[in-house]
Protein backbone atom coordinates (compact mmCIF):
# COMPACT_ATOMS: atom_id res chain seq x y z
CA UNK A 1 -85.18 -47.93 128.90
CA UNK A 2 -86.27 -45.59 126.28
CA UNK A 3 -84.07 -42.11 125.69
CA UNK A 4 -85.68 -39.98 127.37
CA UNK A 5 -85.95 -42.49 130.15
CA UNK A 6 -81.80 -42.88 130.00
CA UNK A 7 -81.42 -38.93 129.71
CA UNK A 8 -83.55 -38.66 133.06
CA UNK A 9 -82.12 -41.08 135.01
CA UNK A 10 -77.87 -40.56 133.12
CA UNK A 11 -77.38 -37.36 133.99
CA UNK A 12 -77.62 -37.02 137.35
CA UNK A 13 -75.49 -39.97 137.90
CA UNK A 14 -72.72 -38.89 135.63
CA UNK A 15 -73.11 -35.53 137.11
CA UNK A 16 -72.32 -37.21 140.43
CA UNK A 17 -69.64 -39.36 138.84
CA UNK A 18 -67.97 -36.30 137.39
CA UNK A 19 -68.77 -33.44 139.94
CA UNK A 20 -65.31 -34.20 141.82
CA UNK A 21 -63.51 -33.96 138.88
CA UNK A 22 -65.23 -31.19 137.46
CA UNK A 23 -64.74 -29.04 140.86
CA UNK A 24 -68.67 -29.29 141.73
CA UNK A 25 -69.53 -27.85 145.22
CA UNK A 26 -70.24 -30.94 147.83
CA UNK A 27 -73.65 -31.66 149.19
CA UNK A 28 -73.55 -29.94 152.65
CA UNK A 29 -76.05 -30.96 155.64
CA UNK A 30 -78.62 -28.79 156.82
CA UNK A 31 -76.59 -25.17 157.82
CA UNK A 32 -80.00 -24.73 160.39
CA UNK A 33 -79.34 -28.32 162.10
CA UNK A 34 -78.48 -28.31 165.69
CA UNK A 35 -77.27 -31.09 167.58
CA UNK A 36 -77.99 -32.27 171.06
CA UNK A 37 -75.83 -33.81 173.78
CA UNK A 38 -77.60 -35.27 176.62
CA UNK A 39 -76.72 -36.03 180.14
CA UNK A 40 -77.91 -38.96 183.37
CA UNK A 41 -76.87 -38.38 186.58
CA UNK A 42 -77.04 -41.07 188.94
CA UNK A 43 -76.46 -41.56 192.36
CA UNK A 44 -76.60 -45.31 192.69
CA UNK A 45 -77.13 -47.13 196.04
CA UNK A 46 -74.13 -47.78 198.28
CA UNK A 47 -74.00 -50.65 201.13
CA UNK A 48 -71.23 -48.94 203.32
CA UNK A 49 -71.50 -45.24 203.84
CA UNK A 50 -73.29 -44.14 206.52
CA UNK A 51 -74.73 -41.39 204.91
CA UNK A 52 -76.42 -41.63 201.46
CA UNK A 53 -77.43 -39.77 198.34
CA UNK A 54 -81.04 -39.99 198.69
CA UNK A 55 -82.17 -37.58 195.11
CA UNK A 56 -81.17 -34.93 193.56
CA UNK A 57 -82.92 -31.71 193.56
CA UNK A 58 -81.57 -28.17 191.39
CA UNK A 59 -82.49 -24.67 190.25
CA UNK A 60 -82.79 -23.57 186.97
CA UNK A 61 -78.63 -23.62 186.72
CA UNK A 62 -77.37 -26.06 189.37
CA UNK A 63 -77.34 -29.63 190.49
CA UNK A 64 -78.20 -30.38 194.37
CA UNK A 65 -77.74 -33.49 196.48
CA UNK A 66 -80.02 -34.50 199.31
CA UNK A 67 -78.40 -36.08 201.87
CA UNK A 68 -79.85 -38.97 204.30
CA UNK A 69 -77.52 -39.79 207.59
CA UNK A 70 -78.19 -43.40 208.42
CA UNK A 71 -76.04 -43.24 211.61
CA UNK A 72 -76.61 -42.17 215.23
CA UNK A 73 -73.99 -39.51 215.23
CA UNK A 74 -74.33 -36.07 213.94
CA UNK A 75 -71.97 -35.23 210.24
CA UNK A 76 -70.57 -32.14 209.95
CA UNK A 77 -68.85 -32.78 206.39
CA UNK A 78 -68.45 -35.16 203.60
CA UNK A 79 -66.49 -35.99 200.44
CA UNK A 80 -68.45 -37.02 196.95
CA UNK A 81 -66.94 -38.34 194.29
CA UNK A 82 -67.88 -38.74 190.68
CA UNK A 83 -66.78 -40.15 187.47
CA UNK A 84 -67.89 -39.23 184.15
CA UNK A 85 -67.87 -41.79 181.20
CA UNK A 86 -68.47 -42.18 177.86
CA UNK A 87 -70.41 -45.51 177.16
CA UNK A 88 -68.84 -47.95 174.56
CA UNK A 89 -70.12 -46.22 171.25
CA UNK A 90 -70.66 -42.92 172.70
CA UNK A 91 -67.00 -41.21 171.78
CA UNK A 92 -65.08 -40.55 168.73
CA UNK A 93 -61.67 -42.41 170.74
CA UNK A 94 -62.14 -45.80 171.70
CA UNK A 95 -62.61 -46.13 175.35
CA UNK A 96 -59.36 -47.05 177.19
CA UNK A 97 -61.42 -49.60 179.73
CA UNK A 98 -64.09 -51.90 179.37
CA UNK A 99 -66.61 -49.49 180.37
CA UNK A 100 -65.18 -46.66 178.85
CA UNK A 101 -63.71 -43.38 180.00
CA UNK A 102 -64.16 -41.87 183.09
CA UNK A 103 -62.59 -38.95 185.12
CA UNK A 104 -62.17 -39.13 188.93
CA UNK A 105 -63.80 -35.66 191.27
CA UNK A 106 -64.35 -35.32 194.51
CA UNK A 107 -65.59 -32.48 196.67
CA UNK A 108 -65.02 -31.69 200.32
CA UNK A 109 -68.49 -30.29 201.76
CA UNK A 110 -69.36 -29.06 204.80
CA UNK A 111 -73.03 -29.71 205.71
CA UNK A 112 -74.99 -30.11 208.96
CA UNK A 113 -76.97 -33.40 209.23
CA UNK A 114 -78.46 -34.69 212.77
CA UNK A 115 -78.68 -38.68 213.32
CA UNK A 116 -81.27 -39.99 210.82
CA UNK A 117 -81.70 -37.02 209.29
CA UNK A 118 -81.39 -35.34 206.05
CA UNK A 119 -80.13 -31.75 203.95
CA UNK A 120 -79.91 -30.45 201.34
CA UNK A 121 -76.47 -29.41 199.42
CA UNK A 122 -76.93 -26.46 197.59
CA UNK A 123 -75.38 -23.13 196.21
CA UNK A 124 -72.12 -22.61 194.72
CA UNK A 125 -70.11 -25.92 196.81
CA UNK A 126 -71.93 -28.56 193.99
CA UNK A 127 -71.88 -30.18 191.07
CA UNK A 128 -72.09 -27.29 187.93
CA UNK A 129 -73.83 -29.31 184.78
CA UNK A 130 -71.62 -26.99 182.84
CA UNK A 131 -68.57 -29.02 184.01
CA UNK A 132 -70.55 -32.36 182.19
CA UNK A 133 -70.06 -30.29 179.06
CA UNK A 134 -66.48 -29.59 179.45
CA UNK A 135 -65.66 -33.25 180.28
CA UNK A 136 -67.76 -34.01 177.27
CA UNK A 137 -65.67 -31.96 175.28
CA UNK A 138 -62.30 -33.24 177.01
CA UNK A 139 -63.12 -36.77 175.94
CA UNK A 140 -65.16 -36.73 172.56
CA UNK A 141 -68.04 -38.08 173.61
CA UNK A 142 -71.64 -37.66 172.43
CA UNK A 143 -73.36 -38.42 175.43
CA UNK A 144 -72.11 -38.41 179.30
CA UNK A 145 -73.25 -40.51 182.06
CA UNK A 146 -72.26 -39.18 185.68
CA UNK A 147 -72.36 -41.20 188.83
CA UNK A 148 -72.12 -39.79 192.50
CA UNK A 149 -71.39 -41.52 195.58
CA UNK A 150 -70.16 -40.50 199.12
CA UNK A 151 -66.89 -41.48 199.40
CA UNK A 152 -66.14 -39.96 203.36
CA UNK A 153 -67.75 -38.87 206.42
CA UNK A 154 -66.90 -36.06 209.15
CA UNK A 155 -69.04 -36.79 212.31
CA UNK A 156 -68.99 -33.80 214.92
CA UNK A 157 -67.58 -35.91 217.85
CA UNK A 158 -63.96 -36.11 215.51
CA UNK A 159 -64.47 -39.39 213.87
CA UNK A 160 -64.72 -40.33 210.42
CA UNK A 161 -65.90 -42.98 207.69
CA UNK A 162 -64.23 -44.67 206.48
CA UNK A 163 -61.28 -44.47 209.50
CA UNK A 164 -58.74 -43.36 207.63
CA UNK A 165 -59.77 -40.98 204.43
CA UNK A 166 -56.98 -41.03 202.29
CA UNK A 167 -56.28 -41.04 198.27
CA UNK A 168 -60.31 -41.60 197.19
CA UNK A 169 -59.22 -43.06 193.87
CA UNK A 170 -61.87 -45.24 191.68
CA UNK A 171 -60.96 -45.64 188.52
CA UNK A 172 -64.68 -47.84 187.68
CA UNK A 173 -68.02 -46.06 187.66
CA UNK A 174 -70.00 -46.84 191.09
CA UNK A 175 -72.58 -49.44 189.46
CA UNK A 176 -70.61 -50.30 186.15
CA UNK A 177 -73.70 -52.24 185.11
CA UNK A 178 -75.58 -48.30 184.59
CA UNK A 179 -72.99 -47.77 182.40
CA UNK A 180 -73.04 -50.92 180.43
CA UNK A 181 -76.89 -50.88 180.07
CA UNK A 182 -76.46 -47.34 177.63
CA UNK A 183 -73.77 -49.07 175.55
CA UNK A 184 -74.02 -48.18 171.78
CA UNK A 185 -77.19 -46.15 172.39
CA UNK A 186 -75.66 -43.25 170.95
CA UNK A 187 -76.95 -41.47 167.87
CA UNK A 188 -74.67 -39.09 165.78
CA UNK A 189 -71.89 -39.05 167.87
CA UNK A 190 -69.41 -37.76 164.82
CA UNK A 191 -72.02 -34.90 164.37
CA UNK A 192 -72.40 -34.04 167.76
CA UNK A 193 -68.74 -34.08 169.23
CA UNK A 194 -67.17 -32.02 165.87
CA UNK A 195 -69.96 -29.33 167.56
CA UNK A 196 -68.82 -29.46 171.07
CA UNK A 197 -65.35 -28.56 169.53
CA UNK A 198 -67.00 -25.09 168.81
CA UNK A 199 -68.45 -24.41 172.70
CA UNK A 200 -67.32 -21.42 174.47
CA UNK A 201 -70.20 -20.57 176.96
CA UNK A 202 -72.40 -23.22 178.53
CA UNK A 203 -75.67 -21.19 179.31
CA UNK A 204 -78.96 -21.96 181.13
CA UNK A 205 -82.48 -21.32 179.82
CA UNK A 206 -85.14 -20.69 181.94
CA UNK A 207 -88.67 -22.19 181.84
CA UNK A 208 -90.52 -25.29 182.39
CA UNK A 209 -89.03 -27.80 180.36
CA UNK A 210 -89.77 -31.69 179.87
CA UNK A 211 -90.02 -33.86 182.65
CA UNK A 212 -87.74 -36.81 182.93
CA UNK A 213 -89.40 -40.00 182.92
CA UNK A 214 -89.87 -42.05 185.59
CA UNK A 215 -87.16 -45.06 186.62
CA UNK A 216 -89.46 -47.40 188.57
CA UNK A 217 -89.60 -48.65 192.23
CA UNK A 218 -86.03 -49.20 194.02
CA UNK A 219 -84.46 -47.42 190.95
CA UNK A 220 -81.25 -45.02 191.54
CA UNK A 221 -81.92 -41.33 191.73
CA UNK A 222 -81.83 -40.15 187.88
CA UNK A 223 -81.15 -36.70 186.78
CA UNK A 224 -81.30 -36.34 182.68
CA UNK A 225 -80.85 -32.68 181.21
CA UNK A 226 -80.12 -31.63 177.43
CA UNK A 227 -78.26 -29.14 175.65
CA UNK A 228 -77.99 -27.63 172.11
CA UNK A 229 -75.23 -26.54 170.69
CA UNK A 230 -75.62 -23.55 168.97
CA UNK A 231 -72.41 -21.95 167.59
CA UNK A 232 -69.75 -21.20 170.52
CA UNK A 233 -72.65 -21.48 173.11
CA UNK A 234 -74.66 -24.80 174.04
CA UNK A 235 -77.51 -24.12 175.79
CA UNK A 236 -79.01 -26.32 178.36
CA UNK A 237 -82.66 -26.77 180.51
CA UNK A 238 -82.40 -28.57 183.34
CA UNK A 239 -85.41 -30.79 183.99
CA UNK A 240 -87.96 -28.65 186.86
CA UNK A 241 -89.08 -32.17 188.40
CA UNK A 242 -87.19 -35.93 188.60
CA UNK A 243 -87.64 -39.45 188.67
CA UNK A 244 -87.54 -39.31 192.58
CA UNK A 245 -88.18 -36.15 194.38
CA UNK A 246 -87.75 -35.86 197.66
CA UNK A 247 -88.56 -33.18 199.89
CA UNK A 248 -86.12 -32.66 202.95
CA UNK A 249 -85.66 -30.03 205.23
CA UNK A 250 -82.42 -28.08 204.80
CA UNK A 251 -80.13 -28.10 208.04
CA UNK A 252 -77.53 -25.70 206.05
CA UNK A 253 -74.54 -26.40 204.36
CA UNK A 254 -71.23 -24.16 203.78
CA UNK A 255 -68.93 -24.96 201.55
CA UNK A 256 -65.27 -25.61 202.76
């Protein structure tokens, strides 16, 4: 290599070589970079209930559940749990199952459905997506995957399913395979979970964002939604259609 060959190609390397010792600023990334968690919601099929979550519908700031009673008898409440996990590769901590972590809730909903028919949960009683943030934050993870399922029924005439409601534990996700299928498909999760530490406010932007893509025929109900964090705020869009959209007719719901 000639010299001036050498004295292009030296210098920056002893530069680099010496910049520690020499009390050189560090590269730093992009100040103007934001990163983006992202969210599914699932409601995957169940055999036993007799009443099902048939899609999921929202506003601009909430999640909704449509309901479908499968059973001759009229509800007048149920209970819906959820877990929340962090795929394999999708959190700082290592997961402490196989399938990684996830956080038993339940709600207690009161909600009007006639035999074989169907409404719509709505309003204040549901699932917040600002609570997926939190949880992300709780457990370090980079991306969340939330599954629903109805885990009791209140039928007018005093009975209830299962026969005796009691506890509601489940430590596994409702289809653990959902959760398997998004192992270590998580990109930047260092970047994006030391930004979560920062969130404050989870806020809601209005508008007509992108549509989530279709799942296929006989696919679970999937809900996916976005959010950037920006400083102490991340700011998510929920998607204005889904993979499955169903159209029911409301029979009311109150929450308990």
């Amino acid at each position: 290599m000639s010299g001036a060959g050498a004295r292009m190609y030296g210098m920056p390397i002893l530069a680099l070589l010496l910049g520690p010792l020499l009390g050189a600023a560090p590269v730093e990334s992009d100040p103007g970079a934001v990163s983006v968690i992202n969210f599914s919601f699932y409601a995957p099929p169940q055999k036993d209930p007799p009443v099902h979550i048939e899609g999921f519908g929202h506003t601009d700031s909430e999640i909704q559940f449509v309901l479908s009673n499968a059973s001759e008898k009229s509800v007048v409440g149920v209970l819906i749990g959820r877990t929340e996990t962090a795929p394999p590769g999708c959190a700082t901590e290592p997961p402490k199952g196989r399938l990684g972590t996830s956080i038993l809730s339940a709600g207690h909903f009161q909600v009007s459905i006639s035999p074989h028919g169907k409404a719509l949960l709505s309003g204040d009683q549901v699932h917040y997506p600002k609570t997926a943030v939190h949880a992300a934050q709780d457990l370090g993870a980079a991306y969340m995957q939330i599954q629903f399922g109805v885990t009791g029924v209140f039928f007018e005439d005093g009975t209830t399913w299962p026969e005796k409601i009691d506890g509601h534990y489940y430590p596994d996700p409702f289809d653990p395979k959902l959760v398997e299928a998004e192992a270590g498909k998580c990109a930047d999760v260092a970047a994006v979970v030391n930004a979560l530490e920062s969130i404050k406010q989870v806020v809601f932007e209005p508008g007509r964002p992108t549509v989530s893509n279709g799942e296929g025929e006989g696919a679970p109900p999937h809900l996916r939604f976005s959010c950037r964090l920006e400083g102490p705020k991340a700011v998510c869009r929920l998607p204005m259609e889904t993979a499955r959209k169903p159209e029911p007719q409301p029979e009311g719901a109150e929450q308990r």
